[in-house]
N, C-alpha and C. Protein backbone atom coordinates (compact mmCIF):
# COMPACT_ATOMS: atom_id res chain seq x y z
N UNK A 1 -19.60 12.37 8.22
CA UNK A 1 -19.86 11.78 9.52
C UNK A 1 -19.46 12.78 10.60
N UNK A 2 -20.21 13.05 11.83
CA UNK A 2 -20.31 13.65 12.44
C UNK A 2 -18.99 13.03 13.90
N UNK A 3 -18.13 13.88 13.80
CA UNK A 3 -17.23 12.76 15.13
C UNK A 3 -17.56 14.07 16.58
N UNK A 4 -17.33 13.26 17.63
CA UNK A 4 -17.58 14.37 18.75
C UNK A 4 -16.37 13.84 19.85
N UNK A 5 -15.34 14.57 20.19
CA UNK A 5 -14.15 14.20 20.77
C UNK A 5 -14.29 14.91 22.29
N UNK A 6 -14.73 13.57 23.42
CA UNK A 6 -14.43 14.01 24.74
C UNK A 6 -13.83 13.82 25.56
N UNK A 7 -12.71 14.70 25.91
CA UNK A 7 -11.86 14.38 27.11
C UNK A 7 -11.65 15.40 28.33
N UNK A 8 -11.17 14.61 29.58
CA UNK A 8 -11.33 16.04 30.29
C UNK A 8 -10.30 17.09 30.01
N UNK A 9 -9.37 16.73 29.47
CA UNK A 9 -8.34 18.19 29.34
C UNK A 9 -8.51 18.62 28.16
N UNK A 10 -8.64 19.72 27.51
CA UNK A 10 -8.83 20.30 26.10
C UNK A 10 -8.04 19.58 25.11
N UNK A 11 -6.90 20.20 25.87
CA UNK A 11 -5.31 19.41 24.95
C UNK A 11 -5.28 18.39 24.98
N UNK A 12 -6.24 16.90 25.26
CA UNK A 12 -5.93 15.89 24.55
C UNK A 12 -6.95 15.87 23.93
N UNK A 13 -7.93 16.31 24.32
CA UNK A 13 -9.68 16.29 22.65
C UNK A 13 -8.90 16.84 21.82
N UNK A 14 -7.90 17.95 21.85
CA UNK A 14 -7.53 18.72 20.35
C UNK A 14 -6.35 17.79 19.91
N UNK A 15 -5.82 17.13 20.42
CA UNK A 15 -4.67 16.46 19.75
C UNK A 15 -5.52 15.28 18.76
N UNK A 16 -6.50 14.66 19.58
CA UNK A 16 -7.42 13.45 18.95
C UNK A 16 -8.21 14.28 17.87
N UNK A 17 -8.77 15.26 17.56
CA UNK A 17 -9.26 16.16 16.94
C UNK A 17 -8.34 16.01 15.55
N UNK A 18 -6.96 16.86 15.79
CA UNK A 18 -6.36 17.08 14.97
C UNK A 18 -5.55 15.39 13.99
N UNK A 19 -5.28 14.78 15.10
CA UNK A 19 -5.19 13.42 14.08
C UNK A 19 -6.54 13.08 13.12
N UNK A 20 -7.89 13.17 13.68
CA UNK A 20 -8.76 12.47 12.62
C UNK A 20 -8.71 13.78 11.67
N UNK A 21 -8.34 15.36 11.38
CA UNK A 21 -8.67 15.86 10.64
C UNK A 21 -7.40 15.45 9.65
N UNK A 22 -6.20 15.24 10.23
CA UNK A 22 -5.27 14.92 9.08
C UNK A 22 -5.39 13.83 8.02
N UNK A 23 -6.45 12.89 8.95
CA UNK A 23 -7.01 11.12 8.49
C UNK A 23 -8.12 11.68 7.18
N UNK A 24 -8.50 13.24 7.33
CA UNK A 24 -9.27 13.43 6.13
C UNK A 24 -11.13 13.16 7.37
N UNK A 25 -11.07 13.48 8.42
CA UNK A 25 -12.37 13.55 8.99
C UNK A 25 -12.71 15.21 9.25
N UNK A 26 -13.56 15.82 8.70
CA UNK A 26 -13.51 17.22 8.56
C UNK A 26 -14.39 17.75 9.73
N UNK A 27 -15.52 16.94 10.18
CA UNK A 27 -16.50 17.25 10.99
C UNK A 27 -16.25 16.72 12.53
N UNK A 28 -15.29 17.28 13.06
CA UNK A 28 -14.79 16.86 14.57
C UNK A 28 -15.18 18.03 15.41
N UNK A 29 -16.07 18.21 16.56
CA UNK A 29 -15.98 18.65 17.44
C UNK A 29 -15.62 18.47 18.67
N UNK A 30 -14.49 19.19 19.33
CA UNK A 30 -14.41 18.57 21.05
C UNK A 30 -14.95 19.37 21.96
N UNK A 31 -14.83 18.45 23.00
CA UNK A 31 -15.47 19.15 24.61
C UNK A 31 -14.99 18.62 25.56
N UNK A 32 -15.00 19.22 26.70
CA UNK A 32 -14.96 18.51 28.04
C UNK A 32 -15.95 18.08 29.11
N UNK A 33 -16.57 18.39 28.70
CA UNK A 33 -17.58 17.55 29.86
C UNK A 33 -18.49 16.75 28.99
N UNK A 34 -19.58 16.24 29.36
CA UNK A 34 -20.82 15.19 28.87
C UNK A 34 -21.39 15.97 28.36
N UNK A 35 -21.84 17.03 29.22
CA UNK A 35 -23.06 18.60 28.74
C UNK A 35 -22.98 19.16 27.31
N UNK A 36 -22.04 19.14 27.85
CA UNK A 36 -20.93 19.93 26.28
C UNK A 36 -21.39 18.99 24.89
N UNK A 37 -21.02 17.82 24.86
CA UNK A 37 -20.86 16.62 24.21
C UNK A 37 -22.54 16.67 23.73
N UNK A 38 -23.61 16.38 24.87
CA UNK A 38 -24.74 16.26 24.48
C UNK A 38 -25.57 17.26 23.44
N UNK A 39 -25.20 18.50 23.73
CA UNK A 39 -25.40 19.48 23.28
C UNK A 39 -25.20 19.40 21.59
N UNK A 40 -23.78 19.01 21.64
CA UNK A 40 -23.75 18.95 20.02
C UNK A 40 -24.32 17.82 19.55
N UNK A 41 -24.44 16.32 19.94
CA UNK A 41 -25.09 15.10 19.77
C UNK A 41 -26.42 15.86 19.59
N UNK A 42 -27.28 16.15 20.22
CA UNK A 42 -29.06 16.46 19.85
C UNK A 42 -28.78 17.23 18.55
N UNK A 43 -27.90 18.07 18.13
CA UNK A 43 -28.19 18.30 16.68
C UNK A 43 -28.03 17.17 14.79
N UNK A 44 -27.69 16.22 16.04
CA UNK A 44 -27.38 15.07 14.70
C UNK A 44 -28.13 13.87 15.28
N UNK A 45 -28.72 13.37 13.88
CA UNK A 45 -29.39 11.74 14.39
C UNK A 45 -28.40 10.99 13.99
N UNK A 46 -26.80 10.55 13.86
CA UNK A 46 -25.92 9.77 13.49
C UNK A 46 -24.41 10.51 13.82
N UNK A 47 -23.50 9.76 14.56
CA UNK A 47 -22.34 10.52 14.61
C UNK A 47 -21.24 8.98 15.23
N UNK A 48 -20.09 9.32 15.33
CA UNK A 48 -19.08 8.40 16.40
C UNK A 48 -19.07 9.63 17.58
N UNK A 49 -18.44 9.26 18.58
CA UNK A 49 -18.23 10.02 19.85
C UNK A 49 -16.81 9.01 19.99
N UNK A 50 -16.11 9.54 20.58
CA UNK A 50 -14.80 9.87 21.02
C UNK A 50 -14.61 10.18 22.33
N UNK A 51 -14.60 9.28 23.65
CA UNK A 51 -14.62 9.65 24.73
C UNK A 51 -13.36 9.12 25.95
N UNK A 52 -13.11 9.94 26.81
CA UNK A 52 -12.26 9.02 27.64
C UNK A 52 -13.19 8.90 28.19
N UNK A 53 -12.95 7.64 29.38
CA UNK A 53 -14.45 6.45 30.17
C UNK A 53 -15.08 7.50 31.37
N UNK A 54 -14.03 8.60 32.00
CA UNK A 54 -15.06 9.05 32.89
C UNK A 54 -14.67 10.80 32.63
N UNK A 55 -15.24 11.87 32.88
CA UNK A 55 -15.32 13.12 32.15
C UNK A 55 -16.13 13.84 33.80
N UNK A 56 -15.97 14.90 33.84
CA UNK A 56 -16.30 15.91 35.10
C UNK A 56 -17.75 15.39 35.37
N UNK A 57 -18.77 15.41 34.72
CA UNK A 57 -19.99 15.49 35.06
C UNK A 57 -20.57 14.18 35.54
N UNK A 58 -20.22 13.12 34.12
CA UNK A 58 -20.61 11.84 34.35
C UNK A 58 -20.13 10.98 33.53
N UNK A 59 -20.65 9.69 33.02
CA UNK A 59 -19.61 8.78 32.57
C UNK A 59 -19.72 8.88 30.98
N UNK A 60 -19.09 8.59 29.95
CA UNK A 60 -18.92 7.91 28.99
C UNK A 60 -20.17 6.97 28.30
N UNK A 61 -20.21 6.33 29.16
CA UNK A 61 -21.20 4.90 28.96
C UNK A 61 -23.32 5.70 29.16
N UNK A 62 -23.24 6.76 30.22
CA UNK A 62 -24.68 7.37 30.54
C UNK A 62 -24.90 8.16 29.15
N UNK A 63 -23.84 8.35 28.63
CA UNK A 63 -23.73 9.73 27.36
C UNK A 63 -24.71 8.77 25.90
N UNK A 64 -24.06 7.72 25.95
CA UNK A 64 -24.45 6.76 25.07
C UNK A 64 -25.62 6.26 25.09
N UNK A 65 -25.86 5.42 26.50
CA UNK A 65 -27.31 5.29 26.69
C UNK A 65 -28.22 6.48 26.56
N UNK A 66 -27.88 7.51 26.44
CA UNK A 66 -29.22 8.58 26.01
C UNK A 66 -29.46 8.92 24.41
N UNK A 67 -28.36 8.23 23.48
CA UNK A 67 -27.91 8.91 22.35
C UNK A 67 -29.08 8.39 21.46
N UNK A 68 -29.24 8.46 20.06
CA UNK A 68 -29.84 7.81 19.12
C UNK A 68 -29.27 6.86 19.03
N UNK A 69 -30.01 5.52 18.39
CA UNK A 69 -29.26 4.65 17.46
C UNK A 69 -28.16 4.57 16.70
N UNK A 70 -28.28 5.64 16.20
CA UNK A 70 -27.93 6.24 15.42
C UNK A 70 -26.10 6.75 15.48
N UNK A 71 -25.69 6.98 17.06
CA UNK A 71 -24.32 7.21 17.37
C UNK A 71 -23.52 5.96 17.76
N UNK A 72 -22.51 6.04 17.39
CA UNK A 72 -21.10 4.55 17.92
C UNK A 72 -20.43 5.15 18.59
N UNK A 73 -19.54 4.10 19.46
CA UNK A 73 -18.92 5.32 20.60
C UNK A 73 -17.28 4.19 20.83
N UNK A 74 -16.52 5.28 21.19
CA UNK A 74 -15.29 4.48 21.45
C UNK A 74 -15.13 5.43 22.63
N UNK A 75 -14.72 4.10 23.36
CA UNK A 75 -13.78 4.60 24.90
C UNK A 75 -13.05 4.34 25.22
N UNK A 76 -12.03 5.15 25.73
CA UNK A 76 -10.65 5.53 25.86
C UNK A 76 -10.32 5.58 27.49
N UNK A 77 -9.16 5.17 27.72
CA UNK A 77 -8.98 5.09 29.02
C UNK A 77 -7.71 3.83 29.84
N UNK A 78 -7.37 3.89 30.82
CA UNK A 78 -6.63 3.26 31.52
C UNK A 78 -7.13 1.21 31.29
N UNK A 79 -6.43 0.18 30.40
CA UNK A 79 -7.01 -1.04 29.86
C UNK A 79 -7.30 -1.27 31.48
N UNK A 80 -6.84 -1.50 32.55
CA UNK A 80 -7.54 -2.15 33.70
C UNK A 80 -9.21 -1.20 34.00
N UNK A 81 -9.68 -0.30 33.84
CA UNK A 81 -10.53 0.33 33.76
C UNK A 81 -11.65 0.33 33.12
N UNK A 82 -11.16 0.14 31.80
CA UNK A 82 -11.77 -0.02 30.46
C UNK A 82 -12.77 -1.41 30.75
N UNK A 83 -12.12 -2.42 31.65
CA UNK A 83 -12.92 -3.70 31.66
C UNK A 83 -14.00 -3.92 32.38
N UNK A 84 -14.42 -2.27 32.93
CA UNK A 84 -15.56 -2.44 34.08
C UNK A 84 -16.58 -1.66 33.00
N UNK A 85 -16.48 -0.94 31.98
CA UNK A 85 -17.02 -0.23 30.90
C UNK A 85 -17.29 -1.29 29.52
N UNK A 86 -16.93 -2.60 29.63
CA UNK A 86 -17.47 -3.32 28.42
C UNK A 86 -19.03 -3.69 28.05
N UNK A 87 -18.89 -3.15 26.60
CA UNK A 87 -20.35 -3.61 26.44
C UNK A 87 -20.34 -3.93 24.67
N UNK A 88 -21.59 -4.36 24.39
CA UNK A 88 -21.00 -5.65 22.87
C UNK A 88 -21.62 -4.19 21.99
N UNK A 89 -21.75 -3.20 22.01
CA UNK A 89 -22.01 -2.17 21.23
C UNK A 89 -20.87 -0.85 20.99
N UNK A 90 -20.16 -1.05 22.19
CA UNK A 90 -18.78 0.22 22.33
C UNK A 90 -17.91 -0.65 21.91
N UNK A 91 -17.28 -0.24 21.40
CA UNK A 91 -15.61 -0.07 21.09
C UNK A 91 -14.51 0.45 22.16
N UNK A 92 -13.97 -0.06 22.83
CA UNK A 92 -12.75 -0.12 24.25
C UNK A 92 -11.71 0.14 22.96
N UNK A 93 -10.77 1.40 23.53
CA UNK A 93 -8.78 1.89 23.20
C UNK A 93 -8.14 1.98 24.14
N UNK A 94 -8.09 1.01 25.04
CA UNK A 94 -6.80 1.47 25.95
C UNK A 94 -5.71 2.20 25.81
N UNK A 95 -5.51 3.15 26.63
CA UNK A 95 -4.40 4.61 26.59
C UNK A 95 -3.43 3.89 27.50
N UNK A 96 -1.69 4.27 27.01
CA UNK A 96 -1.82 4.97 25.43
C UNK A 96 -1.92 4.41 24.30
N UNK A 97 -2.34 5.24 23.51
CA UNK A 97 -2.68 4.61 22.02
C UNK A 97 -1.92 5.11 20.97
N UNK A 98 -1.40 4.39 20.30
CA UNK A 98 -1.10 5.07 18.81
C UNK A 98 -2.02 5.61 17.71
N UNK A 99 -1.72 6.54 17.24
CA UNK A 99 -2.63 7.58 16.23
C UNK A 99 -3.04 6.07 15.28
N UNK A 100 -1.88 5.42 14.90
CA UNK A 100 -2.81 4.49 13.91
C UNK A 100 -3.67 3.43 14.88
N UNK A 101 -3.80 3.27 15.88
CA UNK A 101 -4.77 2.46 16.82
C UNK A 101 -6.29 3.12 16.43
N UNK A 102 -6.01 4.40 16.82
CA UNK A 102 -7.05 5.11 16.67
C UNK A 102 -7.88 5.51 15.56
N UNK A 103 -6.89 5.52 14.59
CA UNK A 103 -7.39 5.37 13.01
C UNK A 103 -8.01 4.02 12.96
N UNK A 104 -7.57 3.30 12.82
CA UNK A 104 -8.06 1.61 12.71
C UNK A 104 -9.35 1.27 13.22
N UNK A 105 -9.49 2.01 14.55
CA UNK A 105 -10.61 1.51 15.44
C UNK A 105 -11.63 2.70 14.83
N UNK A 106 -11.48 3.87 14.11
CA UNK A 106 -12.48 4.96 14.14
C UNK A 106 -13.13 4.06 12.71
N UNK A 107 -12.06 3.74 11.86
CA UNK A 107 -12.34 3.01 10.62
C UNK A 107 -13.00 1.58 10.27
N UNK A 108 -12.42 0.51 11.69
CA UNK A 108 -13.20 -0.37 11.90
C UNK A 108 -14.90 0.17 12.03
N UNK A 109 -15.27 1.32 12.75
CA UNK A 109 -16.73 0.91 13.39
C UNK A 109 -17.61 2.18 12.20
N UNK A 110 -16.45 2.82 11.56
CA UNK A 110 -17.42 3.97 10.29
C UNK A 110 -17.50 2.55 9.11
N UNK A 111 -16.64 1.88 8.88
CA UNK A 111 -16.75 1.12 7.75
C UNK A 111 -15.56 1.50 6.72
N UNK A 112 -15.00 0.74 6.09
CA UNK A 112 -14.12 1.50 4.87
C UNK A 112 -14.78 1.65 3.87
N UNK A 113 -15.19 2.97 3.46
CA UNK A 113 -16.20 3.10 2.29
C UNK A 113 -15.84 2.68 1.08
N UNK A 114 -14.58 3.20 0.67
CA UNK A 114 -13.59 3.13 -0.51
C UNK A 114 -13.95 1.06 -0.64
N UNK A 115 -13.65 0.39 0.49
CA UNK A 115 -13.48 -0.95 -0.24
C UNK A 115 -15.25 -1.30 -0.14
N UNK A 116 -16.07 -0.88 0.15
CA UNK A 116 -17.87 -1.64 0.26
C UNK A 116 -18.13 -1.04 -0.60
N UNK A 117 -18.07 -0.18 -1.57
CA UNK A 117 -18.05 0.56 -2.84
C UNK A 117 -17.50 -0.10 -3.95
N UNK A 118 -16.22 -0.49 -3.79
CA UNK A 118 -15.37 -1.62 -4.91
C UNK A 118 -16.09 -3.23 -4.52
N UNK A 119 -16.45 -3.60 -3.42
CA UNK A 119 -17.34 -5.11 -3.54
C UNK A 119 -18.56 -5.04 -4.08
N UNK A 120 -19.06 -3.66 -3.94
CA UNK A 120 -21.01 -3.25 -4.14
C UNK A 120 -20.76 -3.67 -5.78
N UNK A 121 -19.30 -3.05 -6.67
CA UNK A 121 -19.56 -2.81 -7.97
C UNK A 121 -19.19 -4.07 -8.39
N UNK A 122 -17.82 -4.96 -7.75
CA UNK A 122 -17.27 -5.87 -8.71
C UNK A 122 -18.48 -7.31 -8.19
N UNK A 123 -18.59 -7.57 -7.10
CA UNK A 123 -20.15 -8.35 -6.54
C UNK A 123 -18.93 -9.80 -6.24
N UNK A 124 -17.83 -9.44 -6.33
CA UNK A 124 -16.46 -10.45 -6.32
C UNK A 124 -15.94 -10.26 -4.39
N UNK A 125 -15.35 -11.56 -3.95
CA UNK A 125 -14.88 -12.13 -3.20
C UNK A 125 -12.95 -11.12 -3.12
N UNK A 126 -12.87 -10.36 -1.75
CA UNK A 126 -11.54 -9.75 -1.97
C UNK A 126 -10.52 -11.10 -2.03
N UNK A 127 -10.71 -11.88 -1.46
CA UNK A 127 -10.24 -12.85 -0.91
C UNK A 127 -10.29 -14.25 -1.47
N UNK A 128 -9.66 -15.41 -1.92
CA UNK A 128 -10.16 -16.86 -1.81
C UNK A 128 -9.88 -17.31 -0.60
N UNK A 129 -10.91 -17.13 0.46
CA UNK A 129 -10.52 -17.57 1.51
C UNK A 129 -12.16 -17.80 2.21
N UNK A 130 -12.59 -19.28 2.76
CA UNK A 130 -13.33 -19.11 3.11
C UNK A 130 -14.04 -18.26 4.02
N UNK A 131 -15.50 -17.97 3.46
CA UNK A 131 -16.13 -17.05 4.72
C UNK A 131 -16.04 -16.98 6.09
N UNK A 132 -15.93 -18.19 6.72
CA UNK A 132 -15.82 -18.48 8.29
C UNK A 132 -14.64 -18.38 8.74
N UNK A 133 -13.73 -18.43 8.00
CA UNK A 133 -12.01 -18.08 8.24
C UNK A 133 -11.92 -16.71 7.99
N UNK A 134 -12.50 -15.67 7.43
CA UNK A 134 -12.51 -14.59 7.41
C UNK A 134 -12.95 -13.89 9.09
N UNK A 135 -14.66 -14.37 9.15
CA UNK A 135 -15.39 -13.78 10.06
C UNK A 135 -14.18 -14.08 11.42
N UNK A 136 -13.69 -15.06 11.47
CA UNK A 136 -13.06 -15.72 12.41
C UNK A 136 -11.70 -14.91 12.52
N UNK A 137 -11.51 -14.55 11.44
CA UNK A 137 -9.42 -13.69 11.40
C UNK A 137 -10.40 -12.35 12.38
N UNK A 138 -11.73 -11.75 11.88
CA UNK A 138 -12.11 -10.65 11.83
C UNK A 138 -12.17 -10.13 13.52
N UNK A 139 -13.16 -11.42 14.05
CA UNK A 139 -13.15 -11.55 15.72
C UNK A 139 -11.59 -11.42 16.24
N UNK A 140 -10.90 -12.38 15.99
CA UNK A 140 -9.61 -12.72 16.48
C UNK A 140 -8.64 -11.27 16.76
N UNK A 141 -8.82 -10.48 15.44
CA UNK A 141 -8.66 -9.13 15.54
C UNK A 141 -9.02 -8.19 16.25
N UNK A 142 -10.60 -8.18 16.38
CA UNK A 142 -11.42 -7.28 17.38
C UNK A 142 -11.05 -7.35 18.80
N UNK A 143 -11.07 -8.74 19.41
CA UNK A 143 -10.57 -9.54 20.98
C UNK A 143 -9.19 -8.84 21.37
N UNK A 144 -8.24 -9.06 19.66
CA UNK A 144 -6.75 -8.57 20.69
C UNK A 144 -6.75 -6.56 20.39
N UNK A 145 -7.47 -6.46 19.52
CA UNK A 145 -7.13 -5.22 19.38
C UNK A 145 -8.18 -3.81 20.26
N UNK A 146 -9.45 -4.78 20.79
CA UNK A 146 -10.39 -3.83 21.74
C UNK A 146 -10.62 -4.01 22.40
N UNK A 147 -9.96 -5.48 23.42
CA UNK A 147 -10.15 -6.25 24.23
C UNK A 147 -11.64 -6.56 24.53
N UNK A 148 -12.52 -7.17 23.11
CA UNK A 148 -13.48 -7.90 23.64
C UNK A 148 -13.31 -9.50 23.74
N UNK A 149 -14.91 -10.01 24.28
CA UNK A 149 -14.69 -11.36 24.18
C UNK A 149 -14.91 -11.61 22.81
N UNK A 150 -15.18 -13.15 22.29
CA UNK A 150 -15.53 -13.57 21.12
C UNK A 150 -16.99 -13.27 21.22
N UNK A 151 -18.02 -13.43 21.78
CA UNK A 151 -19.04 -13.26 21.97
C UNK A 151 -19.72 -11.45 21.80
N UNK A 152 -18.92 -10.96 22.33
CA UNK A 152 -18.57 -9.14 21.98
C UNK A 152 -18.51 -9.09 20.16
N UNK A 153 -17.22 -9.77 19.64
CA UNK A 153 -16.81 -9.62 19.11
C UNK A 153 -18.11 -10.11 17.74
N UNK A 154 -18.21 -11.11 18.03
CA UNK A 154 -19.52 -11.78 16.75
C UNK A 154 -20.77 -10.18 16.80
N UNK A 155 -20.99 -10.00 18.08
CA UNK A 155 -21.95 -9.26 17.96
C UNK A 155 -21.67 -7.97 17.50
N UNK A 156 -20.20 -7.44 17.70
CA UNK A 156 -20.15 -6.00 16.69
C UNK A 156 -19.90 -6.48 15.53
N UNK A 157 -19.36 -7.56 14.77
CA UNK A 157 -19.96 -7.68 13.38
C UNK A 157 -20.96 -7.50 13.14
N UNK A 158 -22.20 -8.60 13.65
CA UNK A 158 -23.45 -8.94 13.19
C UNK A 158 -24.01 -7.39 13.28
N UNK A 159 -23.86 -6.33 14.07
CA UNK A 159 -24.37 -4.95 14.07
C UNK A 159 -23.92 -4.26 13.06
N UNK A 160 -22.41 -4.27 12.79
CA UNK A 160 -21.88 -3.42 11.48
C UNK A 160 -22.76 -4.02 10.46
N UNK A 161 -22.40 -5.48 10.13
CA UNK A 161 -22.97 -5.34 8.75
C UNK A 161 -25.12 -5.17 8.97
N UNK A 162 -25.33 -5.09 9.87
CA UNK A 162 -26.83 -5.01 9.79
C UNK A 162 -27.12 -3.44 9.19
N UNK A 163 -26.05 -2.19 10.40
CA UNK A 163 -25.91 -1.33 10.30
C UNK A 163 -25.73 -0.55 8.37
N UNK A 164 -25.00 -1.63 8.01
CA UNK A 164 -24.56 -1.10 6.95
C UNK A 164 -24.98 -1.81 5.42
N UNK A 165 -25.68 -2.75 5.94
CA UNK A 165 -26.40 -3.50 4.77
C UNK A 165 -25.32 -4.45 4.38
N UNK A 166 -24.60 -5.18 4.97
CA UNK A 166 -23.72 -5.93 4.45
C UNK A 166 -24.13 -6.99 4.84
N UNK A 167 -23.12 -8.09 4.46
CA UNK A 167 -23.09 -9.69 4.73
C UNK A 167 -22.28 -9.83 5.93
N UNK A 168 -22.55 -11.10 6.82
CA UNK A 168 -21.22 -10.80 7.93
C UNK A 168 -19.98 -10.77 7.96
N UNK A 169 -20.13 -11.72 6.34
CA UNK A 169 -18.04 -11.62 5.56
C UNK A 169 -17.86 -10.36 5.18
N UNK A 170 -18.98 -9.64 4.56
CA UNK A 170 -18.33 -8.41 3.72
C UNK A 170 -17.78 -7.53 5.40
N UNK A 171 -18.33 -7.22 6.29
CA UNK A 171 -18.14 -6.56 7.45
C UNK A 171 -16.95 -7.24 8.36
N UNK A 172 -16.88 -8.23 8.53
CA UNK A 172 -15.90 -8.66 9.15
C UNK A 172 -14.49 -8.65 7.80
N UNK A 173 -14.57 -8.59 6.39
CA UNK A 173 -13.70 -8.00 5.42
C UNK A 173 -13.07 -6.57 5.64
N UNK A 174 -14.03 -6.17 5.81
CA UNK A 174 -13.39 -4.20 6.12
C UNK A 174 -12.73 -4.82 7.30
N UNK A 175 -13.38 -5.37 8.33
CA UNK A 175 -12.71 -4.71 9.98
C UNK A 175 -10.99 -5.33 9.35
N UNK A 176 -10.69 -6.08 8.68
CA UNK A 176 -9.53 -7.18 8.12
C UNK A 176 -8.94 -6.01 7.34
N UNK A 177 -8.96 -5.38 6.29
CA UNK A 177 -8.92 -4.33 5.12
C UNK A 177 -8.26 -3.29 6.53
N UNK A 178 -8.99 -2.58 7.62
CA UNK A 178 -8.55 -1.72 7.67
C UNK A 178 -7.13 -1.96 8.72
N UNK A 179 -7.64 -3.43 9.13
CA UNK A 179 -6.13 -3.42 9.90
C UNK A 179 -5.04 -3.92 8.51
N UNK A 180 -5.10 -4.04 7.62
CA UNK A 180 -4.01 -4.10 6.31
C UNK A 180 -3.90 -2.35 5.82
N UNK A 181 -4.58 -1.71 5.90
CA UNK A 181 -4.24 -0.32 5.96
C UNK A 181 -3.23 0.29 6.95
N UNK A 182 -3.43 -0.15 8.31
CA UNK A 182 -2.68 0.96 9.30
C UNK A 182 -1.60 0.04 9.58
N UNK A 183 -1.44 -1.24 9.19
CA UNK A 183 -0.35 -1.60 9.80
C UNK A 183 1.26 -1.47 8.72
């Protein structure tokens, strides 16, 4: 997976850089401006982007609307700020963040491969717990941890698992899985 890390000062794209390469993400590039950013985006039809909400040239949110389908985007930034930048397709991190915030949220929206690989083979339930109490822990999670609404929140499920060929339990399972990982 292709990650693209933008912030305006170098030294915090390379610090965010260097956490996802320790997380085992090998393909990180950073930049500072949008230009920069776009540049490497047109060579991939699929990537995450990594952005704080506003950057020298232009915003965060214009970078996205030009992208493929194909890219997910998390934005980073001051939480009173962040709430004029919501939309049911981005992912909101209010700064500051902890490295495992950032893990969690890069992992929520790539998917945990390791566990949709172990459900693809065993075709088994991680859980005895009904489906709607799942999807429901899954939102409840998303709301306090990216500050969306519930309505946000249903709809980046229903996209992951469309995205990824899943069910809306199996997808709202990972987003659950990876907050039992970082915490």
């Amino acid at each position: 997976m292709h990650i693209i890390v933008i912030f305006p000062k170098a030294e915090a794209a390379k610090k965010v850089r260097d956490i996802l390469i320790r997380a085992g993400y090998h393909d990180v590039k950073t930049c500072t401006t949008i230009a920069a950013a776009r540049s490497f985006a047109q060579t991939f039809e699929e990537g995450l982007i990594i952005a704080y909400y506003r950057l020298p040239d232009e915003s965060a949110i214009q970078l996205y609307e030009d992208l493929y389908a194909g890219f997910q985007m998390i934005i980073t930034g001051p939480a009173d700020v962040l709430e004029d930048y919501a939309r049911d397709d981005v992912l909101m991190l209010a700064m500051p963040f902890h490295k495992s915030e950032l893990l969690s949220t890069v992992e929520t929206l790539l998917g945990n491969r390791a566990y949709r690989t172990k459900r693809q083979l065993s075709g088994k339930s991680a859980r005895p717990v009904s489906e709607h109490k799942i999807i429901e822990s899954a939102k409840a999670l998303l709301i306090e941890r990216n500050r969306l609404t519930e309505e946000q929140a249903h709809r980046f499920l229903q996209k992951a698992s469309m995205n990824r060929g899943l069910t809306l339990v199996q997808a709202a399972q990972i987003v659950l899985n990876t907050l039992d990982e970082t915490s």
